[in-house]
N, C-alpha and C. Protein backbone atom coordinates (compact mmCIF):
# COMPACT_ATOMS: atom_id res chain seq x y z
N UNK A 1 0.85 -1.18 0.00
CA UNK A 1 0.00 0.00 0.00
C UNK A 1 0.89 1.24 0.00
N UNK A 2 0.52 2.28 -0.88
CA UNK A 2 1.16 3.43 -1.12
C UNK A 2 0.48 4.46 0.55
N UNK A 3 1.49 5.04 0.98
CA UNK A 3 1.45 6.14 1.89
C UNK A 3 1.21 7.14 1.20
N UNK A 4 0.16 8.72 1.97
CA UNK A 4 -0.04 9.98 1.05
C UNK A 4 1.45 10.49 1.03
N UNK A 5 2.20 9.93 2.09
CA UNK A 5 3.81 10.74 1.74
C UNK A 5 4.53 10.31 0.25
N UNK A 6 3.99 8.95 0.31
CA UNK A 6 5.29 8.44 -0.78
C UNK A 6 4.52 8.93 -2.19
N UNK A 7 2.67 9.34 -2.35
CA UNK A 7 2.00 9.60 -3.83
C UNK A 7 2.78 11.13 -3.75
N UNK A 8 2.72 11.37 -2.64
CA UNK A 8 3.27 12.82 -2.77
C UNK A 8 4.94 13.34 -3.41
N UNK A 9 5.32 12.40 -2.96
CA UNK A 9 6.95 11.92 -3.51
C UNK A 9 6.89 12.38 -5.11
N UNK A 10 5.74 11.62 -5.57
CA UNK A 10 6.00 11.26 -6.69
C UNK A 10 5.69 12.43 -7.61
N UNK A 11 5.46 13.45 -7.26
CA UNK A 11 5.23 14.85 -7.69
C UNK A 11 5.79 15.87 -7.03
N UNK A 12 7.24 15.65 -6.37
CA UNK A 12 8.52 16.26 -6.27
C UNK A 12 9.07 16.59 -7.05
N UNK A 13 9.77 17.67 -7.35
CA UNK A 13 10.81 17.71 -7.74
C UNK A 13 11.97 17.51 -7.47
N UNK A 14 13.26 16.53 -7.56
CA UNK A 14 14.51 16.11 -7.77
C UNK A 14 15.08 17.27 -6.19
N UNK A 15 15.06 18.66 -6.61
CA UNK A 15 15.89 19.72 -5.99
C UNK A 15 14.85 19.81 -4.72
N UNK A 16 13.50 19.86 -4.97
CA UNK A 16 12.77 20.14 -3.76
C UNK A 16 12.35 18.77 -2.65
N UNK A 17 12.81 18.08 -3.06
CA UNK A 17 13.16 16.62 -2.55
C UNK A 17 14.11 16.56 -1.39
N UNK A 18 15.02 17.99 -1.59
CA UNK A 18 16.85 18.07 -0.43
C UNK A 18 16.29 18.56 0.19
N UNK A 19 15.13 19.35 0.33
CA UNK A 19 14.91 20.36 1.28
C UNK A 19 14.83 19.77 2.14
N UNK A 20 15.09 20.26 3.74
CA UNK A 20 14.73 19.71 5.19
C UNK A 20 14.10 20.45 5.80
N UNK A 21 13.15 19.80 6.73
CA UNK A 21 12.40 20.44 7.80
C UNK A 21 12.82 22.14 8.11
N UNK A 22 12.33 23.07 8.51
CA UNK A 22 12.65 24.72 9.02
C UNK A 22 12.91 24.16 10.29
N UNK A 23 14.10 25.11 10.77
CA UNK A 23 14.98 25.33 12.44
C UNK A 23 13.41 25.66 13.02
N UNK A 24 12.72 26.35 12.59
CA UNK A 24 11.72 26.78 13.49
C UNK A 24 10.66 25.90 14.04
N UNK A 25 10.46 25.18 12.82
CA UNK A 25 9.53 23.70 13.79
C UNK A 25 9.99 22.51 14.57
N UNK A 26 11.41 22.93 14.41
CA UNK A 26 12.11 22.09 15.21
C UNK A 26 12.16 22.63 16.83
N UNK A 27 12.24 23.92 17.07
CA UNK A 27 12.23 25.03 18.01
C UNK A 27 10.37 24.85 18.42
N UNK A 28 9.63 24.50 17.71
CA UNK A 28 8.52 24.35 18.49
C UNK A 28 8.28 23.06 18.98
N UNK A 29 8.75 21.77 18.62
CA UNK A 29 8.72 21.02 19.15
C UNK A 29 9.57 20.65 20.65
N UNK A 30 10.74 21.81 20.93
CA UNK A 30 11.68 21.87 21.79
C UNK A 30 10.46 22.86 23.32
N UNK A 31 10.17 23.68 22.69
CA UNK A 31 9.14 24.81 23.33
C UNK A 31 8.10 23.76 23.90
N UNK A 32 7.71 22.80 23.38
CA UNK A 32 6.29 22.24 23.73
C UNK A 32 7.08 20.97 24.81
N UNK A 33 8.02 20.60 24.61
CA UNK A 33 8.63 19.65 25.29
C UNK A 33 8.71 20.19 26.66
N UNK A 34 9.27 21.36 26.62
CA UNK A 34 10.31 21.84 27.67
C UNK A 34 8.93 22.82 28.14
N UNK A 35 7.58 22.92 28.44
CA UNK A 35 6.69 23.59 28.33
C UNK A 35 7.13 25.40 28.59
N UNK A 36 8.20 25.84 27.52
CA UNK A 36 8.57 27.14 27.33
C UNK A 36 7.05 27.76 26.52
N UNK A 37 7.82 29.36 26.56
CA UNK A 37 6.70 30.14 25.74
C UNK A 37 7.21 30.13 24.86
N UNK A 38 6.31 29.71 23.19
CA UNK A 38 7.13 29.16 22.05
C UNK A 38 6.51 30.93 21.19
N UNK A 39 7.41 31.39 20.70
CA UNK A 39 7.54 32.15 20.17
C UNK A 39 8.04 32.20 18.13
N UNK A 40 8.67 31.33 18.24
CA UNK A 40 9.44 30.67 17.18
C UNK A 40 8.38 30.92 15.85
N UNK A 41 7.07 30.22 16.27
CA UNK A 41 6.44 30.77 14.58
C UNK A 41 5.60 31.84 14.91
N UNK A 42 5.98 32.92 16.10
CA UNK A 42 4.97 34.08 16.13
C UNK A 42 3.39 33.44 16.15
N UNK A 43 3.34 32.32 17.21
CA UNK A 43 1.48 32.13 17.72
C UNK A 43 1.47 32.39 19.16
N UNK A 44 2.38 33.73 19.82
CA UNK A 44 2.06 33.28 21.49
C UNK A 44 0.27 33.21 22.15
N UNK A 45 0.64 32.44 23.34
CA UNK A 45 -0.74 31.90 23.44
C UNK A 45 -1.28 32.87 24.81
N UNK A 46 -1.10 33.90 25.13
CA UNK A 46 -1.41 35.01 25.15
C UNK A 46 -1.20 36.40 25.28
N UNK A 47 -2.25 37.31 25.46
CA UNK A 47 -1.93 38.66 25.26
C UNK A 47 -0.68 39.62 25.14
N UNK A 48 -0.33 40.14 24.30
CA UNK A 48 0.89 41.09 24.79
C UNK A 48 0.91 41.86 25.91
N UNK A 49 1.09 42.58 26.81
CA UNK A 49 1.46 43.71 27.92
C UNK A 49 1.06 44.96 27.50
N UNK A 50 0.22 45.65 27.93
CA UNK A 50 -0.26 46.75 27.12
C UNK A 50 1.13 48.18 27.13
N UNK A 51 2.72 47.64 28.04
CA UNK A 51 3.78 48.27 27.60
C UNK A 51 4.34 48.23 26.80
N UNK A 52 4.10 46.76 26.18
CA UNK A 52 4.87 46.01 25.54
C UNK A 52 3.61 46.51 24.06
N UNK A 53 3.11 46.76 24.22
CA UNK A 53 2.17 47.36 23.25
C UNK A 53 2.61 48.84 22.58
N UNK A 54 2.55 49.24 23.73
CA UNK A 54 3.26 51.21 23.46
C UNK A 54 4.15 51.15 22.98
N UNK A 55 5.22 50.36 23.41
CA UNK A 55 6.58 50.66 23.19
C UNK A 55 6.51 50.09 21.56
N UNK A 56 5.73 48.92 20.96
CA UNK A 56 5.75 48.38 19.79
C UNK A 56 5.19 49.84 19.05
N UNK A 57 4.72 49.97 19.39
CA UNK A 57 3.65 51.42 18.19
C UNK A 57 4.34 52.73 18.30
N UNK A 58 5.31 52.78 19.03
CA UNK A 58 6.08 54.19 19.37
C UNK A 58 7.52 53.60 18.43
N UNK A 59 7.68 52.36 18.00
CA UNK A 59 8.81 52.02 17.76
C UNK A 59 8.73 51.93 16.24
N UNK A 60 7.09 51.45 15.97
CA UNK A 60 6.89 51.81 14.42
C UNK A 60 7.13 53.21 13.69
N UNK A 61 6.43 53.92 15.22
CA UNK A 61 5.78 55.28 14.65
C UNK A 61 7.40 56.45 14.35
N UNK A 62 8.83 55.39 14.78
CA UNK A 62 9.74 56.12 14.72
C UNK A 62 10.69 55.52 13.86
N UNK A 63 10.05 54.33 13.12
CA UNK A 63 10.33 53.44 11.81
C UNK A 63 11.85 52.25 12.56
N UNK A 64 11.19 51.94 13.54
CA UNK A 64 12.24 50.79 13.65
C UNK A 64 11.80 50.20 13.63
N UNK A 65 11.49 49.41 12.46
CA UNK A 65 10.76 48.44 11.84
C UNK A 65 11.21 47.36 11.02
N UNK A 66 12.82 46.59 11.32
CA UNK A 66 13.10 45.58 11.10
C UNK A 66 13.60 45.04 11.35
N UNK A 67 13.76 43.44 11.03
CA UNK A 67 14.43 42.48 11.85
C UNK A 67 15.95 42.79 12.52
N UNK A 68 15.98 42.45 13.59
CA UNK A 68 17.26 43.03 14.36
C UNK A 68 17.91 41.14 13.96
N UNK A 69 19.21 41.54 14.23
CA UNK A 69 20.79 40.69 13.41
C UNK A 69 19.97 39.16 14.55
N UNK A 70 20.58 38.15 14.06
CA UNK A 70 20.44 36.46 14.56
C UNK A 70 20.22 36.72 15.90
N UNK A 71 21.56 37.10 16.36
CA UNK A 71 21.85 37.27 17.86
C UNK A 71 20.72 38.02 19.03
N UNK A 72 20.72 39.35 18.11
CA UNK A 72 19.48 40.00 19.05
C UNK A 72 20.23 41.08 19.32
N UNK A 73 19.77 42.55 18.88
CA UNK A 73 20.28 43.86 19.20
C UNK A 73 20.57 44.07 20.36
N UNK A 74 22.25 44.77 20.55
CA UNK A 74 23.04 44.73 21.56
C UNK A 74 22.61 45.20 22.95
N UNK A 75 21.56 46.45 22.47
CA UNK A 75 21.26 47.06 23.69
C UNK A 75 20.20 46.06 24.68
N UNK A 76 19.31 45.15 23.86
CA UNK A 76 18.21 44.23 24.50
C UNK A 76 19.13 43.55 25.15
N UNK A 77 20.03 42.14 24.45
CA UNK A 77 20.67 41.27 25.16
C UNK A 77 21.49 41.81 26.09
N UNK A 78 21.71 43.38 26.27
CA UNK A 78 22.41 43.82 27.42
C UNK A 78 21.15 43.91 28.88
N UNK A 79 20.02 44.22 28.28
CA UNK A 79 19.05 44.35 29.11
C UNK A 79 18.72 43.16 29.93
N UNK A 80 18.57 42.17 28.71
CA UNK A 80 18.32 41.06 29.47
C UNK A 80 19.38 40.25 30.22
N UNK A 81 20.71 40.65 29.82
CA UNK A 81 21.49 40.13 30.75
C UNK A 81 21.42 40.72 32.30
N UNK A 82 21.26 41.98 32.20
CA UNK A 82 21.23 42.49 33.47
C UNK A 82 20.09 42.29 34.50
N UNK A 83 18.80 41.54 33.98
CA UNK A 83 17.70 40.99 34.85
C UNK A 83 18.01 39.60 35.01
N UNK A 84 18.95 38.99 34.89
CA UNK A 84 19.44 37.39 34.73
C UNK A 84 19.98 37.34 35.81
């Protein structure tokens, strides 16, 4: 008996065949294990902080509006080191 994985196989392409799983669903399966707050595909499971709100709309409204480097912009990971 054919599996829907393997009919599905069969309408691969060769190159899209290498692809592997995303770091990020791997990171939610780590989150759900370890019962962390999984953040990874942007579904937290609740509300933001209504500071954490201001500060987002004051941060648009002054166009810092993109992804900060892998690591995490210097001044945050300094922040958060210092509540650690």
């Amino acid at each position: 008996m054919t599996s829907p994985a393997q009919k599905a196989s069969n309408y691969v392409s060769r190159k899209a065949s290498l692809f592997t799983e995303s770091v990020i669903r791997e990171m939610t399966r780590e989150a759900i294990k370890h019962g962390a707050v999984n953040l990874s595909q942007g579904f937290p499971d609740f509300a933001a902080p209504d500071h954490i709100k201001r500060v987002a709309m004051q941060s648009i409204a002054d166009d810092i509006n993109q992804y900060a480097i892998t690591w995490g912009a210097r001044d945050f990971r300094q922040a958060i080191a210092r509540k650690t």
